[in-house]
C-alpha atoms as a PDB file:
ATOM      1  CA  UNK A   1       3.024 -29.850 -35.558  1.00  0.00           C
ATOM      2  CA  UNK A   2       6.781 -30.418 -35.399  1.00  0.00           C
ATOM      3  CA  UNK A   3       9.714 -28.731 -34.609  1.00  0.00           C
ATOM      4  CA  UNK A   4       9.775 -26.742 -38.355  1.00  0.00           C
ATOM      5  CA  UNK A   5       7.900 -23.759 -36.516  1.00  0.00           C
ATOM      6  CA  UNK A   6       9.223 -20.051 -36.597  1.00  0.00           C
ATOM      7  CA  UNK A   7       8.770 -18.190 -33.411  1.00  0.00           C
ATOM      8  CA  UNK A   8       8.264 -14.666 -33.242  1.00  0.00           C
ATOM      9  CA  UNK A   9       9.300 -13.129 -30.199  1.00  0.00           C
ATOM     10  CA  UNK A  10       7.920  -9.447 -29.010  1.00  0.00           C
ATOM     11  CA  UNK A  11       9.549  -8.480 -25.475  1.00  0.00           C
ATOM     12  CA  UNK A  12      11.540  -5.963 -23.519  1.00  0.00           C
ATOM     13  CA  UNK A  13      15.133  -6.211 -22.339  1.00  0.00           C
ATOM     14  CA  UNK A  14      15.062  -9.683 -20.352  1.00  0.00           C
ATOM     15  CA  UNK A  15      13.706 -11.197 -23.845  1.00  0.00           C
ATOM     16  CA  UNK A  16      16.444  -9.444 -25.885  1.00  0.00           C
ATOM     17  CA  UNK A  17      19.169 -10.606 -23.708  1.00  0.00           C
ATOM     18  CA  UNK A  18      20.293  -7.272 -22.086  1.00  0.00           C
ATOM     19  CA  UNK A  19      22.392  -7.456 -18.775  1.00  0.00           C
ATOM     20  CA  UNK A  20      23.994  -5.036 -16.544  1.00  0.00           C
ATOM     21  CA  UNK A  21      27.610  -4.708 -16.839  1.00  0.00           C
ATOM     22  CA  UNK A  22      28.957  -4.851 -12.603  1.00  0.00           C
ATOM     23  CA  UNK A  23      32.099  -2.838 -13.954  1.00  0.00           C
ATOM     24  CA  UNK A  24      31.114  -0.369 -16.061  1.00  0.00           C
ATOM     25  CA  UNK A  25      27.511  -0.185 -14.591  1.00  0.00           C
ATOM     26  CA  UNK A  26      25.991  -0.290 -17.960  1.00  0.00           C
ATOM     27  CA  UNK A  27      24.199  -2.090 -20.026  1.00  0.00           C
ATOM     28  CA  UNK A  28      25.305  -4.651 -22.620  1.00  0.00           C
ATOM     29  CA  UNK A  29      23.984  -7.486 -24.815  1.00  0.00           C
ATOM     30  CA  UNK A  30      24.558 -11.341 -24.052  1.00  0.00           C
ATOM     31  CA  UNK A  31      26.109 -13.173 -26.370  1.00  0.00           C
ATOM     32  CA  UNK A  32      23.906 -16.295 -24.790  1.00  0.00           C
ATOM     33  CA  UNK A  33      20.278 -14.087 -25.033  1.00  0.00           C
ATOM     34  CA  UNK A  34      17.270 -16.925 -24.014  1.00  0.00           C
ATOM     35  CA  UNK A  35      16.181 -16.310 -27.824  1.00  0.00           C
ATOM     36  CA  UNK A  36      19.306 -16.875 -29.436  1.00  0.00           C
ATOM     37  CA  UNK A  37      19.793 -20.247 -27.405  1.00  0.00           C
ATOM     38  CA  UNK A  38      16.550 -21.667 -27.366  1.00  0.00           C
ATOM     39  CA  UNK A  39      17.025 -21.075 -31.128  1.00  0.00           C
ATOM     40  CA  UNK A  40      20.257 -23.104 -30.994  1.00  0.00           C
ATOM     41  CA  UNK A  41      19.514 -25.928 -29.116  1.00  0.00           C
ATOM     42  CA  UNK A  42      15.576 -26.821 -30.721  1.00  0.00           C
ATOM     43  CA  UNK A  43      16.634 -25.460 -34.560  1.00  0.00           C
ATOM     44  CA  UNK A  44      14.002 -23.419 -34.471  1.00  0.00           C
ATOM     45  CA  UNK A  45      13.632 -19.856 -36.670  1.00  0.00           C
ATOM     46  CA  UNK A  46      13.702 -17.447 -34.166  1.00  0.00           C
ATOM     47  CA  UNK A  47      12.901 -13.428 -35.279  1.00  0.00           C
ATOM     48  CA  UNK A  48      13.713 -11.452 -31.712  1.00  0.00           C
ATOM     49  CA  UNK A  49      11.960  -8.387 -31.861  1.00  0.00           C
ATOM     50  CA  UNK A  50      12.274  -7.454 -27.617  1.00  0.00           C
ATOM     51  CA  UNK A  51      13.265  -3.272 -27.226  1.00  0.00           C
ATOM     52  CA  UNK A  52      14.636  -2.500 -24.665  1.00  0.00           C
ATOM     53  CA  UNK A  53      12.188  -0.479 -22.285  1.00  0.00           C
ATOM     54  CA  UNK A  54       9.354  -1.522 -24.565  1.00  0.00           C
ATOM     55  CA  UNK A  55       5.932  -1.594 -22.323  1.00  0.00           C
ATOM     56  CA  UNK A  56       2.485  -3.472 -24.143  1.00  0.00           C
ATOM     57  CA  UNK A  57       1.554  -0.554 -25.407  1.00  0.00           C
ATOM     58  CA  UNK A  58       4.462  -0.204 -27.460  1.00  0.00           C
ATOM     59  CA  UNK A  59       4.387  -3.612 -28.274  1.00  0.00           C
ATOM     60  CA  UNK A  60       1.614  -3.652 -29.211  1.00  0.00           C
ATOM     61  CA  UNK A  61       2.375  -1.527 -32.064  1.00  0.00           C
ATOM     62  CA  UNK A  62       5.166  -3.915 -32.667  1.00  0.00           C
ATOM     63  CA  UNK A  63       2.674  -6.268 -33.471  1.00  0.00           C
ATOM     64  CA  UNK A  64       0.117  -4.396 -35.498  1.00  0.00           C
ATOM     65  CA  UNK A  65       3.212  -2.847 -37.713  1.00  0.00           C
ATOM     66  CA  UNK A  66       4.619  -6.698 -38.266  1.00  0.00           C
ATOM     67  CA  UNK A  67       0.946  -7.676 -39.395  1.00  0.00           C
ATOM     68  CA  UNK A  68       0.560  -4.442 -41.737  1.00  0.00           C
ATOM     69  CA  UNK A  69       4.032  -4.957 -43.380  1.00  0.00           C
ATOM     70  CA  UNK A  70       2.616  -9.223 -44.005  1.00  0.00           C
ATOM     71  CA  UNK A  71       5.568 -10.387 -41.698  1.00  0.00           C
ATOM     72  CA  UNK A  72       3.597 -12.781 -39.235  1.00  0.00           C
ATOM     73  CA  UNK A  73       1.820 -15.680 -40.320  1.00  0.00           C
ATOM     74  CA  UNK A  74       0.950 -19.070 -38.987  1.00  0.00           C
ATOM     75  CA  UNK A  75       3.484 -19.591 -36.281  1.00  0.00           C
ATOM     76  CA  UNK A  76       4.254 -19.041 -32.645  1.00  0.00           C
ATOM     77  CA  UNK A  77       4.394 -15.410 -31.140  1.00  0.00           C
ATOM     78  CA  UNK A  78       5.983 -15.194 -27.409  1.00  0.00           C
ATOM     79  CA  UNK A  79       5.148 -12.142 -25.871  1.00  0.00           C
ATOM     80  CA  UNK A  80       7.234 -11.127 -22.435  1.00  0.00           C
ATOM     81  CA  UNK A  81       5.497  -7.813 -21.070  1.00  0.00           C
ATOM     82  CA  UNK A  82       5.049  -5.867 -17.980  1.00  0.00           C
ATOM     83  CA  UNK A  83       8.345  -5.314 -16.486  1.00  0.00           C
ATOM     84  CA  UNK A  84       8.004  -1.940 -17.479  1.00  0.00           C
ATOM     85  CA  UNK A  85       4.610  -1.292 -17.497  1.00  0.00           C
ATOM     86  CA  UNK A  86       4.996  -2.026 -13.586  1.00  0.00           C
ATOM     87  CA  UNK A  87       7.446   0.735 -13.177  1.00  0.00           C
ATOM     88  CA  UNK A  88       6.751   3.992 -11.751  1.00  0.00           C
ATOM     89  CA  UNK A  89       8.164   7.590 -12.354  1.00  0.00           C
ATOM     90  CA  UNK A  90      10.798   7.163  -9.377  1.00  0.00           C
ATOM     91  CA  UNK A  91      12.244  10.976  -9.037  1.00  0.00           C
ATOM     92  CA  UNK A  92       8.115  11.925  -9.382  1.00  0.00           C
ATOM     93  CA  UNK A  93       7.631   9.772  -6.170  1.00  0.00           C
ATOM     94  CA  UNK A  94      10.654  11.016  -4.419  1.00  0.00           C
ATOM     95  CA  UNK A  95       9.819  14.314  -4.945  1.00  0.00           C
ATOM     96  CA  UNK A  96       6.242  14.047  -3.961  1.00  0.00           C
ATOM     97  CA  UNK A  97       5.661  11.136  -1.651  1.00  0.00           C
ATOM     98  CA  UNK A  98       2.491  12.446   0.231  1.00  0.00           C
ATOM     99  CA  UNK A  99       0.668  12.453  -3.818  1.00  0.00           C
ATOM    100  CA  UNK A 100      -1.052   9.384  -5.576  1.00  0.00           C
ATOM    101  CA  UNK A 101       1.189   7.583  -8.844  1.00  0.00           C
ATOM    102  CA  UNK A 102       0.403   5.737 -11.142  1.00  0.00           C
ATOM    103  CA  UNK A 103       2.591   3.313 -12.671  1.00  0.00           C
ATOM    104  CA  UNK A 104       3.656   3.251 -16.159  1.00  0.00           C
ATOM    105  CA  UNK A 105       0.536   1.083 -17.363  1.00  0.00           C
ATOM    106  CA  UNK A 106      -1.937   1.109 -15.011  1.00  0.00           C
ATOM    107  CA  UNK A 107      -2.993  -2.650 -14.248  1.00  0.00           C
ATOM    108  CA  UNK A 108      -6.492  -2.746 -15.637  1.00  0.00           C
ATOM    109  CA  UNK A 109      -5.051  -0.573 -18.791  1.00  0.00           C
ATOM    110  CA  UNK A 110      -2.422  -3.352 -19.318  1.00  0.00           C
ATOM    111  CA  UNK A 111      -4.935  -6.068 -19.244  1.00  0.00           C
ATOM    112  CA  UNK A 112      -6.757  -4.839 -21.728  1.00  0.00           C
ATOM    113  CA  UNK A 113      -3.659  -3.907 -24.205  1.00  0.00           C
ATOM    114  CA  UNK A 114      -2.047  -7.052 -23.255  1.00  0.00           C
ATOM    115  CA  UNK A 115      -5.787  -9.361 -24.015  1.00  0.00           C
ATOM    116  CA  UNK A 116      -6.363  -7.461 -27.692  1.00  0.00           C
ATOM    117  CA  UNK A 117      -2.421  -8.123 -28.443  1.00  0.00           C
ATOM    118  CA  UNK A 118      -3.279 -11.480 -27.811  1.00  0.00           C
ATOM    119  CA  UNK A 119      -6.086 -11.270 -30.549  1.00  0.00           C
ATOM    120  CA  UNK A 120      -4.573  -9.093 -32.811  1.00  0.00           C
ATOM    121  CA  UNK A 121      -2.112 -11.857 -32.977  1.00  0.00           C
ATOM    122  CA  UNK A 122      -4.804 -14.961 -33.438  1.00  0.00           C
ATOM    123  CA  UNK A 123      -6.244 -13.004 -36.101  1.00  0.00           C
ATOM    124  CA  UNK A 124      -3.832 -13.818 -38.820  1.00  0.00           C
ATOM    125  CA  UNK A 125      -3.818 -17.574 -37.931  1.00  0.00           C
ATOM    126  CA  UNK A 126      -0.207 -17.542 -35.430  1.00  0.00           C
ATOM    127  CA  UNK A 127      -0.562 -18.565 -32.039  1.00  0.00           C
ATOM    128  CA  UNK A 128       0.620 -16.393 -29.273  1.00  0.00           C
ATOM    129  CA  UNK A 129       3.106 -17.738 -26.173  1.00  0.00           C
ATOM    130  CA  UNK A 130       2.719 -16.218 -23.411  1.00  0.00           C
ATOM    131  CA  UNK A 131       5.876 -15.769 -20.367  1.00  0.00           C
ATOM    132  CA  UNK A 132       5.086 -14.785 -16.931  1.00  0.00           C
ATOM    133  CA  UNK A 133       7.656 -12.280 -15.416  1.00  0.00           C
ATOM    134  CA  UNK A 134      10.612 -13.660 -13.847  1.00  0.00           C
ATOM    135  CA  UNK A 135      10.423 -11.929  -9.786  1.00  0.00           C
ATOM    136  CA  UNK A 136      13.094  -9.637  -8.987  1.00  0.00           C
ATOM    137  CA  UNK A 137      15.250  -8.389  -5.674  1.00  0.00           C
ATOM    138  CA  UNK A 138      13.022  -5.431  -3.846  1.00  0.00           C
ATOM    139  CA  UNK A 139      16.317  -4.563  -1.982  1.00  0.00           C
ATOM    140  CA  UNK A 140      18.338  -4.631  -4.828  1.00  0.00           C
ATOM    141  CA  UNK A 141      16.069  -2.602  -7.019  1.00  0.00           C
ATOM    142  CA  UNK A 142      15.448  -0.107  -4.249  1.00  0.00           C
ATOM    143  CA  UNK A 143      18.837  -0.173  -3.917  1.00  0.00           C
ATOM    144  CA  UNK A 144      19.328   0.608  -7.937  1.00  0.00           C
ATOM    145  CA  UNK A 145      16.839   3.068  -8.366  1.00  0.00           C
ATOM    146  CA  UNK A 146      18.056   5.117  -5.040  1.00  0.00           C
ATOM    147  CA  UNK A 147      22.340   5.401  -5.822  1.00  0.00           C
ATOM    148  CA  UNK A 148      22.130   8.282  -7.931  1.00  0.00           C
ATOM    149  CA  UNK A 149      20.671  10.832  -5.323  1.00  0.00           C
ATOM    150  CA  UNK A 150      16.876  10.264  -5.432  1.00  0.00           C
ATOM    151  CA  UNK A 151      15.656  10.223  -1.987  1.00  0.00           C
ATOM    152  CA  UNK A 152      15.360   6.979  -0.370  1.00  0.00           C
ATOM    153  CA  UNK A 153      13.703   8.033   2.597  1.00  0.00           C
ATOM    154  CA  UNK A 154      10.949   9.691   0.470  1.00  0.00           C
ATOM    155  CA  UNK A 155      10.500   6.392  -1.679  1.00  0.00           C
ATOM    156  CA  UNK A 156      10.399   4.017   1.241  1.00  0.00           C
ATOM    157  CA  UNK A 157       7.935   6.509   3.064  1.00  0.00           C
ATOM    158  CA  UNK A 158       5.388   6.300  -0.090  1.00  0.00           C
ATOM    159  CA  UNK A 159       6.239   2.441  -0.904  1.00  0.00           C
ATOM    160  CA  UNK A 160       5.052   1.579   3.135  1.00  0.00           C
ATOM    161  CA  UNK A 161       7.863  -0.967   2.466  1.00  0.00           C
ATOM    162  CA  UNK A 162      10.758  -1.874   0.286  1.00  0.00           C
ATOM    163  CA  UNK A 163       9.282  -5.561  -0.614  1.00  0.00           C
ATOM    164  CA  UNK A 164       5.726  -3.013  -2.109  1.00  0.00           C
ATOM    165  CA  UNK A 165       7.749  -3.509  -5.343  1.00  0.00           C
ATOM    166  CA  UNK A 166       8.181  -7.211  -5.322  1.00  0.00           C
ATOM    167  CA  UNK A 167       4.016  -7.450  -4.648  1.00  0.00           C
ATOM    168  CA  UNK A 168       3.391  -5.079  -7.103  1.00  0.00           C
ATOM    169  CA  UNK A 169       5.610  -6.714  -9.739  1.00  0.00           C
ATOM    170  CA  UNK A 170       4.010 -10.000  -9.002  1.00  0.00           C
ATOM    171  CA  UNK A 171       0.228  -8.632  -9.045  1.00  0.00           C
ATOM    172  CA  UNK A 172       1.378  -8.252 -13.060  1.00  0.00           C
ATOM    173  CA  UNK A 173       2.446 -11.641 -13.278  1.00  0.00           C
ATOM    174  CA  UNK A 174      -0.125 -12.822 -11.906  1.00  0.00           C
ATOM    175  CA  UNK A 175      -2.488 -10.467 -14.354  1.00  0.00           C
ATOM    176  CA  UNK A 176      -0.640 -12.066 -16.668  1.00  0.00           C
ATOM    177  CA  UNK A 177      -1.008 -15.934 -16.072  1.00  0.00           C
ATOM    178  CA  UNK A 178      -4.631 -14.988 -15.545  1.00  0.00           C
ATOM    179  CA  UNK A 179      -4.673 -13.652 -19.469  1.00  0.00           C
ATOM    180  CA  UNK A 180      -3.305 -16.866 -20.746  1.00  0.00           C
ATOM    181  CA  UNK A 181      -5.708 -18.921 -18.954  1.00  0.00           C
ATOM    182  CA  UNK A 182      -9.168 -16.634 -20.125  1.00  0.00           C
ATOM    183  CA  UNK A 183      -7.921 -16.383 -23.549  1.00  0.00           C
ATOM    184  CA  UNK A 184      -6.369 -20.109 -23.826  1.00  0.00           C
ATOM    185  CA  UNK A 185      -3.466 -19.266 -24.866  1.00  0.00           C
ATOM    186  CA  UNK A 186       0.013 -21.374 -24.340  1.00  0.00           C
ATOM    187  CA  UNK A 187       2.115 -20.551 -21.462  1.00  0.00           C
ATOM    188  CA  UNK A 188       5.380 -20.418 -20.116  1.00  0.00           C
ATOM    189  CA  UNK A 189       5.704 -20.107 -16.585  1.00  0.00           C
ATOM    190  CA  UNK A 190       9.103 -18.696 -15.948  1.00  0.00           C
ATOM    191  CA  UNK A 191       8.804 -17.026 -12.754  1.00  0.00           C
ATOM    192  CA  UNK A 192       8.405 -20.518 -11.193  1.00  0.00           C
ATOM    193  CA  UNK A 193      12.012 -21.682 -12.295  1.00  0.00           C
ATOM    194  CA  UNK A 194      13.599 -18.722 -10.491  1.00  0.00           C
ATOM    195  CA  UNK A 195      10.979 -19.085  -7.098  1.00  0.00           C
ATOM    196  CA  UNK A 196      11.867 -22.972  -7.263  1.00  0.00           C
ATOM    197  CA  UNK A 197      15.698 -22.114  -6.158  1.00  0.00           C
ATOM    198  CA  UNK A 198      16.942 -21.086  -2.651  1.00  0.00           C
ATOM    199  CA  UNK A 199      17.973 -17.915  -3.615  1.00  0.00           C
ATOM    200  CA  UNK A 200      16.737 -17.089  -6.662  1.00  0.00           C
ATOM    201  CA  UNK A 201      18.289 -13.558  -6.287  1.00  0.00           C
ATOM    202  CA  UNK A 202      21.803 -14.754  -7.561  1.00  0.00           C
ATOM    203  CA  UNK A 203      20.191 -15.434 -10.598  1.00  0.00           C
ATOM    204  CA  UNK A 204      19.921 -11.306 -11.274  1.00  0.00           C
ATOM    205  CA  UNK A 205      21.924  -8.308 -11.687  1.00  0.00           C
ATOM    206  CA  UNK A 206      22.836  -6.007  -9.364  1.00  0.00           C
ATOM    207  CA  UNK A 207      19.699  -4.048 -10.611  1.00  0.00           C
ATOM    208  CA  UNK A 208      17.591  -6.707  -8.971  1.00  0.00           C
ATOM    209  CA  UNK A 209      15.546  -6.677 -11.841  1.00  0.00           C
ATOM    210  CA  UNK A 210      17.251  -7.885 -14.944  1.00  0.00           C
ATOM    211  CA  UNK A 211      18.128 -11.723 -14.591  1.00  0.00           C
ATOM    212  CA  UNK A 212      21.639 -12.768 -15.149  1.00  0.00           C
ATOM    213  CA  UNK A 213      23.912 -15.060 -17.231  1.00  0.00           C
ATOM    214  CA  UNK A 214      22.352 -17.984 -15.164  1.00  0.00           C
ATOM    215  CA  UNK A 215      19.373 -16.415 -15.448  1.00  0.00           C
ATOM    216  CA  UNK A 216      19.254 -16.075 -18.711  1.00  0.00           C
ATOM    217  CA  UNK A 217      20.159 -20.013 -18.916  1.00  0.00           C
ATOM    218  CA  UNK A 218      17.323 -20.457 -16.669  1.00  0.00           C
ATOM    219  CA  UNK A 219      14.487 -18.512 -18.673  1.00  0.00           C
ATOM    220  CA  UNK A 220      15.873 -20.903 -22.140  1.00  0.00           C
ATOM    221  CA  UNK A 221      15.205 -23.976 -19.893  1.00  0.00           C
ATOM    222  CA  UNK A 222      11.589 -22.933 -19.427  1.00  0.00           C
ATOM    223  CA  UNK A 223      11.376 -22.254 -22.872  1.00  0.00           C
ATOM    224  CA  UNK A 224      12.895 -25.389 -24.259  1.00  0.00           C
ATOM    225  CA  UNK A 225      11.109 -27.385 -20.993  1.00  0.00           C
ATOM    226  CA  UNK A 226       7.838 -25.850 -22.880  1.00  0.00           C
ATOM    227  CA  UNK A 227       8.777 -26.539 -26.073  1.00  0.00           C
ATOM    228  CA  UNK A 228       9.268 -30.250 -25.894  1.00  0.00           C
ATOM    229  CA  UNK A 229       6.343 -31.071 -23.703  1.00  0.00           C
ATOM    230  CA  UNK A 230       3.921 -29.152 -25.513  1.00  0.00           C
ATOM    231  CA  UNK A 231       1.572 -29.914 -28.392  1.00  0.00           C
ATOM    232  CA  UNK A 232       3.351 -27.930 -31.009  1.00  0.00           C
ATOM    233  CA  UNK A 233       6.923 -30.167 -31.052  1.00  0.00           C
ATOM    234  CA  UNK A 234       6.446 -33.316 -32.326  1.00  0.00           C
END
């Protein structure tokens, strides 16, 4: 194959490019989004079709609508899920931290949405890229989560410790690698070019969980990195 190849991409925020504003404390759009550079630097057709809070379930219906409407084809699809789907109903936990949660996609739940995306996508001949989750800041997310009055104490009492939510993040990432291998798909392991630097946490917002300018540099790397090395560029 050579380097003629459109890519599809189907993501959440961290895929569409979305950053958190340390002024205003809001979110805003790069101008430098992983997509929109990788497209840039390996001329490559790149359709971005990451929402922002978008879990696999949702993406999944992403998917099936693009196949319905005849606009996927032979070509590579990068999926980037499970940020979310990791996520829990925060003020739910604060208020009741004695109870049982569940998280937004239960793990086995999102193995099995995330595996049948992954053949949904094989059957109409494109071939499916899958990203591992870049790790984010516990403190920093705890941090995040707790400045608008939820209470902290409550959280921390039914996490057992602030770094639960770096595990837990990770136990998707690692769900996810897992997927890739069973269903031989193509990977991109991002989450090792952040855990490769000394402090990988400079390399997010303030939120702890979305990655930064530099971050943002750093998931395109992996994705060029991939790109070049793998069987598709020629």
């Amino acid at each position: 194959m050579c380097n003629s190849l459109s890519l599809d991409i189907f993501g959440d925020s961290i895929m569409k490019g979305v950053l958190l504003d340390d002024d205003t404390q809001r979110y805003v759009l790069s101008s430098s989004a992983p997509g929109t550079e990788f497209a840039k630097e390996m001329n490559v057709d790149v359709n971005n079709r990451s929402v922002f809070g978008c879990t696999v379930a949702k993406g999944s219906k992403l998917v099936s609508s693009a196949i319905e409407k005849g606009k996927m084809g032979e070509g590579l699809v990068l999926i980037e899920y499970g940020g979310n789907d990791c996520n829990y109903n925060w003020k739910d936990v604060a208020a009741e931290p004695d109870e049982f949660h569940d998280p937004v996609t239960p793990l086995k739940l999102f193995e099995k949405l995330y595996s049948d995306l992954i053949e949904s996508i094989k059957s109409v001949g494109a071939t499916p890229v899958i990203m591992s989750l870049p790790p984010i800041d516990a403190q920093k997310y705890f941090n995040w989560i707790t400045k608008d009055g939820l209470s902290a104490a409550n959280i921390l009492k039914w996490l057992g410790d602030v770094q639960m939510i770096y595990r837990f993040q990770e136990l998707y990432s690692n769900a996810i690698s897992k997927i890739a291998y069973k269903t031989n798909s193509l990977f991109i392991d991002v989450r090792s070019y952040f855990l490769d630097k000394h402090n990988y946490a400079d390399l997010l917002c303030t939120d702890g969980i979305h990655p930064n300018s530099e971050g943002q540099k750093l998931i395109t790397q992996a994705m060029t990195d991939f790109y070049k090395t793998s069987s598709i560029y020629a």
